[in-house]
Protein backbone atom coordinates (compact mmCIF):
# COMPACT_ATOMS: atom_id res chain seq x y z
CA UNK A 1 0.00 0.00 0.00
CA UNK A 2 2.89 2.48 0.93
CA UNK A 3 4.51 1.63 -2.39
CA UNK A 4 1.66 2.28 -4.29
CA UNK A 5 1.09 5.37 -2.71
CA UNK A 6 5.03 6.41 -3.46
CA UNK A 7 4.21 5.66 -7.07
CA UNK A 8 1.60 7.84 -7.64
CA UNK A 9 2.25 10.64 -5.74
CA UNK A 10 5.43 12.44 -4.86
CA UNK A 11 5.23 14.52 -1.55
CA UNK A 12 8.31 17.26 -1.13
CA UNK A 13 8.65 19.21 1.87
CA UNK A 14 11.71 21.58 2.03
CA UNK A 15 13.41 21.52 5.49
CA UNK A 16 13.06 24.21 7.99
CA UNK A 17 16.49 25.97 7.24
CA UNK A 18 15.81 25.91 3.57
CA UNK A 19 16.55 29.12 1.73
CA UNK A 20 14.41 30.71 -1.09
CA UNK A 21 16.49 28.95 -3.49
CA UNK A 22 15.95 25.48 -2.59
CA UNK A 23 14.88 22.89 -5.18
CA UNK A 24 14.94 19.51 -5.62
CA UNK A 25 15.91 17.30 -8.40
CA UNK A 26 13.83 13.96 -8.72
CA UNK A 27 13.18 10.87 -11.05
CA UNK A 28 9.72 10.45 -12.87
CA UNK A 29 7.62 8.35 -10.72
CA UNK A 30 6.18 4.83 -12.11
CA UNK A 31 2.50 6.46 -12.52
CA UNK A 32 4.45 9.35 -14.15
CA UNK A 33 6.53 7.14 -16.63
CA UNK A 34 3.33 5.23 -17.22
CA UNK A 35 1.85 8.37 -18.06
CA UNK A 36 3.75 9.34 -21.00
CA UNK A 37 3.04 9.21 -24.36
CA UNK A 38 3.65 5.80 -26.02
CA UNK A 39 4.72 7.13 -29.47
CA UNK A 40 7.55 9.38 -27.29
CA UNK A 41 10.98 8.59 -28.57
CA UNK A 42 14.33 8.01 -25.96
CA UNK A 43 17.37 9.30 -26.96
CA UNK A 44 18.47 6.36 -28.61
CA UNK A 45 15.41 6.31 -30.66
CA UNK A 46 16.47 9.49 -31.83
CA UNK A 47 20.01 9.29 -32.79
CA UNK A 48 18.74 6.31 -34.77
CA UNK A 49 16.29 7.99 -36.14
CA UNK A 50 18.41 10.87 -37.15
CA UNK A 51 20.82 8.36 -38.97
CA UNK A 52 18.17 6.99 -40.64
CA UNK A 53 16.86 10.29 -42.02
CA UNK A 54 19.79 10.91 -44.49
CA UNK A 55 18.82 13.02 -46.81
CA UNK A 56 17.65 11.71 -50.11
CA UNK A 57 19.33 14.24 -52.55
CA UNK A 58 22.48 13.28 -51.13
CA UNK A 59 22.40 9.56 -51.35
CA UNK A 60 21.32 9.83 -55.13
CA UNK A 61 23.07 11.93 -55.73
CA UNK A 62 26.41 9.63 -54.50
CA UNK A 63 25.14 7.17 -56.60
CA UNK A 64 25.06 9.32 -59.06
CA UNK A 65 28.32 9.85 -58.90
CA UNK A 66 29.33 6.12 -58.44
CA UNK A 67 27.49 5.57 -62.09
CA UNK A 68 29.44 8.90 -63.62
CA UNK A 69 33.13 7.38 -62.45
CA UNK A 70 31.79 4.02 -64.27
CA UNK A 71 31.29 5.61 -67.52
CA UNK A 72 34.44 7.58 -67.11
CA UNK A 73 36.58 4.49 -66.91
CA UNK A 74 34.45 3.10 -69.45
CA UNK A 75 35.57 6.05 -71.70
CA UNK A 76 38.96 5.68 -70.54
CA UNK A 77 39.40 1.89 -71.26
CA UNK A 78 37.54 2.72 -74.99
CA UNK A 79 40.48 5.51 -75.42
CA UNK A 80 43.08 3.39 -74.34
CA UNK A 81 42.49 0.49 -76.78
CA UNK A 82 41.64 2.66 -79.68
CA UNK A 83 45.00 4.71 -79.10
CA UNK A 84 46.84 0.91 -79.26
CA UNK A 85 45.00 0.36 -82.21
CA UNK A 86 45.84 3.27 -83.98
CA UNK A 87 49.71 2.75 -83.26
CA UNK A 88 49.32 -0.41 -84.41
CA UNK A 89 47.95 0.22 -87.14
CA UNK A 90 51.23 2.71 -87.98
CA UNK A 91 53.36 0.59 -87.52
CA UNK A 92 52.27 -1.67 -89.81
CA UNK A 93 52.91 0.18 -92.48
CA UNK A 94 54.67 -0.97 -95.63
CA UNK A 95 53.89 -4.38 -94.36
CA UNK A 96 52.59 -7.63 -95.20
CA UNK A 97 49.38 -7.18 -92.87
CA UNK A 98 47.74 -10.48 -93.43
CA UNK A 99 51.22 -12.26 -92.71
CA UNK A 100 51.43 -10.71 -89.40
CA UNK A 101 48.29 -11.27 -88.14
CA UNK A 102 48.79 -15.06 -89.32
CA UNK A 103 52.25 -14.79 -87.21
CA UNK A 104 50.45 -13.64 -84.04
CA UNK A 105 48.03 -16.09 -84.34
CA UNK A 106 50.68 -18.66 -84.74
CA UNK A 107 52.58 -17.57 -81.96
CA UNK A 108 48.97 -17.35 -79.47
CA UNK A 109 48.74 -20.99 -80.59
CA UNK A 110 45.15 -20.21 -82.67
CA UNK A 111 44.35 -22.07 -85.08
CA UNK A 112 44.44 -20.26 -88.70
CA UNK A 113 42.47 -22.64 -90.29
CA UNK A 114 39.08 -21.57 -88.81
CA UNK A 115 36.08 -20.18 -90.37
CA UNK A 116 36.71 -16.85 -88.44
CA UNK A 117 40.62 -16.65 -88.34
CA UNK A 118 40.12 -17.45 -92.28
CA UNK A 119 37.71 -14.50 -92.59
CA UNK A 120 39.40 -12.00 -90.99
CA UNK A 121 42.91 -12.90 -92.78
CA UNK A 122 41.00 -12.95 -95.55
CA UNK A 123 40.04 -9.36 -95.43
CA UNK A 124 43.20 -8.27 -94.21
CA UNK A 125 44.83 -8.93 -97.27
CA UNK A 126 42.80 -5.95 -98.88
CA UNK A 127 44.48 -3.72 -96.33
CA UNK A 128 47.39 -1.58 -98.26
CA UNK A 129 49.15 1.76 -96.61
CA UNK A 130 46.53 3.58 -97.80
CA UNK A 131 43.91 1.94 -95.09
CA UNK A 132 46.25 1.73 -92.71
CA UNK A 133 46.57 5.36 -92.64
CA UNK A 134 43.35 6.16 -92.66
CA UNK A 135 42.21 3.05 -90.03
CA UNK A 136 45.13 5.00 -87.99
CA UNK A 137 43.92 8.33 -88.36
CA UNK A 138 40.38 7.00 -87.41
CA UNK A 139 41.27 5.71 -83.85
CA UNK A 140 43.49 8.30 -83.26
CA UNK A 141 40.76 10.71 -83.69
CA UNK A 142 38.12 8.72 -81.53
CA UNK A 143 40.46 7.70 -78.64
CA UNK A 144 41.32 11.74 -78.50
CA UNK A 145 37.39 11.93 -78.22
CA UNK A 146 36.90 9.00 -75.73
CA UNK A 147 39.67 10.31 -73.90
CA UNK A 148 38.53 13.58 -73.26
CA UNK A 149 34.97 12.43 -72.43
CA UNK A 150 36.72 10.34 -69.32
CA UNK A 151 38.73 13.34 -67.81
CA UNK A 152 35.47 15.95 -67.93
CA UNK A 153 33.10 13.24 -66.90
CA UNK A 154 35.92 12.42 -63.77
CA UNK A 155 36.27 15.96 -62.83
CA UNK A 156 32.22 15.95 -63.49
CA UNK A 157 32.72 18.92 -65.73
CA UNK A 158 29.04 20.25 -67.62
CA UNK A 159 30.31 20.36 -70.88
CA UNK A 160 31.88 16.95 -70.53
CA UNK A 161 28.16 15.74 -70.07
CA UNK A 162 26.60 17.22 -73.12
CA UNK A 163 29.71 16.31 -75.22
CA UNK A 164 29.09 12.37 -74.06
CA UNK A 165 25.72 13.48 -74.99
CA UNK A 166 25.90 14.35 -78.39
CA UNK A 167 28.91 12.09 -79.46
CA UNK A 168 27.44 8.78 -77.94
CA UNK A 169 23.73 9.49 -79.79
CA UNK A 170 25.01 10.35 -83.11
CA UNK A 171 26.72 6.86 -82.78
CA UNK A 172 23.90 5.31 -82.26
CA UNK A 173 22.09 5.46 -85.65
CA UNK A 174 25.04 3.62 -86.90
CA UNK A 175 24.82 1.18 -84.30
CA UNK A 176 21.39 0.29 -84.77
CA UNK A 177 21.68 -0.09 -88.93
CA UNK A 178 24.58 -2.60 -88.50
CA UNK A 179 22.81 -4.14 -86.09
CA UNK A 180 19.65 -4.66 -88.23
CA UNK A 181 21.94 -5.66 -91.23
CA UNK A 182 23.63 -8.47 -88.99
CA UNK A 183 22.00 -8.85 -85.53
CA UNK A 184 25.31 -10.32 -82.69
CA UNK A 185 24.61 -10.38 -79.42
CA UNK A 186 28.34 -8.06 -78.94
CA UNK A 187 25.97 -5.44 -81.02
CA UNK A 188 23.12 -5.33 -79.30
CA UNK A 189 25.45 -4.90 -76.28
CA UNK A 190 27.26 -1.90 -77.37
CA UNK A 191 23.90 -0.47 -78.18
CA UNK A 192 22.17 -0.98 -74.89
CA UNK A 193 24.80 0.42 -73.06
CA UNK A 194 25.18 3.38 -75.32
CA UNK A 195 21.63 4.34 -74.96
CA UNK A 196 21.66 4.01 -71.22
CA UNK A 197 24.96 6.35 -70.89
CA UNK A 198 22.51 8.99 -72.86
CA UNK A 199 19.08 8.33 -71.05
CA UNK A 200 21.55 8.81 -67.18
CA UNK A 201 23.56 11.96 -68.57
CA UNK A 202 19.99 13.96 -69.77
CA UNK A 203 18.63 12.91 -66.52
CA UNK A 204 21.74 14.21 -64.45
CA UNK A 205 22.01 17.16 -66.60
CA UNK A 206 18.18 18.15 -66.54
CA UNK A 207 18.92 17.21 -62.18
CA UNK A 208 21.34 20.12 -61.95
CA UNK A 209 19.46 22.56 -63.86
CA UNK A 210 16.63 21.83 -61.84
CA UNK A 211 18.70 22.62 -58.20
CA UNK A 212 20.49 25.61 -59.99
CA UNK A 213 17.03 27.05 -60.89
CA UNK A 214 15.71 26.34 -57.35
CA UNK A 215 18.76 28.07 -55.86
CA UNK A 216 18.11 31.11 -58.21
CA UNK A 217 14.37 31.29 -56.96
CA UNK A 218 15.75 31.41 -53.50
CA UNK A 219 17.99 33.73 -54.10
CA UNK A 220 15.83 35.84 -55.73
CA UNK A 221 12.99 35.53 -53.05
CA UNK A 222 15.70 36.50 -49.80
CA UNK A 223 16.71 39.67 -51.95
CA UNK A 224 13.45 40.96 -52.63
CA UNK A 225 12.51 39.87 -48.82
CA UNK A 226 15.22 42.21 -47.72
CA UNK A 227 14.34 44.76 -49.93
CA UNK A 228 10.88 44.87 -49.35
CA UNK A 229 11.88 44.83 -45.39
């Protein structure tokens, strides 16, 4: 009985001698605790909740970034083997291609006999200096491009983004003829992954004209608030 009167009510007397500034600091009864609301979050339940509240803008937009340094490398590796190519290419000059191809082959243990191998050699032969100037010329030209795609799009430069843009879709009509004329799986690949690099850069691109227009706004709004003040 004496416990369940301490529980619901708390009785404070101050002593005799107690000044004017006399207080006492006490726990929240059982009734009390009972009392409170159950939807009424501890501490912990708040830090938590507080972690769990990261804002959305920034964790798309980290992604974002994750998918931009993807495509960057991807520009970088496309750069990288077309430069190869294009030295290649040079210094096969004045050369017996189809014989060195054939050597290679030899010497990679592939066998030149097969319907492929025998294709490609095949068509090799038709390659002169002429060609191989201009097949050197040609990757030279698009490695410079890939190239310089990869270092805007890692220092997430603007114009990088609409250069990607524009180079990558005027690809793609080419793309899609040779893959209509002779449908490969490698084709279709290229394609896809072309046309997704273009659909994510409009979105990021029409993403940061949206915030810079929103910034603007409030710009605009806190200097005619002050003005009008």
């Amino acid at each position: 009985m004496e416990r369940d009167i301490v529980d619901s009510v708390r009785v404070i007397s101050a002593p005799p001698n107690a000044g004017r500034d006399f207080f006492v600091i006490t726990e929240p009864t059982k009734a009390e605790y009972d009392q409170e609301p159950k939807n009424k979050k501890r501490p912990a339940q708040c830090e938590a909740t507080i972690k769990e509240r990261v804002p959305v803008k920034k964790r798309s937009r980290s992604r974002g970034d994750a998918v931009l340094l993807v495509i960057a490398l991807f520009k970088f590796v496309k750069g990288a083997l077309l430069l190869a190519l294009a030295f290649g290419a040079l210094s096969l000059l004045h050369k017996d291609v189809a014989s060195h191809v054939a050597h290679w082959l030899d010497q990679l243990r592939i066998d030149p006999d097969n319907r492929f191998v025998g294709t490609v050699l095949s068509k090799l032969q038709l390659i002169h200096t002429k060609e191989l100037k201009e097949l050197s010329a040609l990757g030279a030209g698009y490695a410079a491009l890939f190239l310089t795609e990869g270092t805007g799009l890692l220092l997430r430069k603007r114009w990088a983004e609409w250069l990607t843009i524009v180079a990558t879709s005027s690809l793609m009509p080419l793309e899609l003829y040779e893959l209509i004329k002779e449908f490969t799986a490698i084709r279709l690949t290229v394609l896809l992954v072309n046309a997704a690099v273009v659909l994510f850069l409009i979105y990021r691109v029409r993403q940061k004209e949206g915030r810079q227009a929103e910034t603007f706004i409030t710009q605009r709004s806190a200097v005619d608030a002050t003005s009008s003040s």
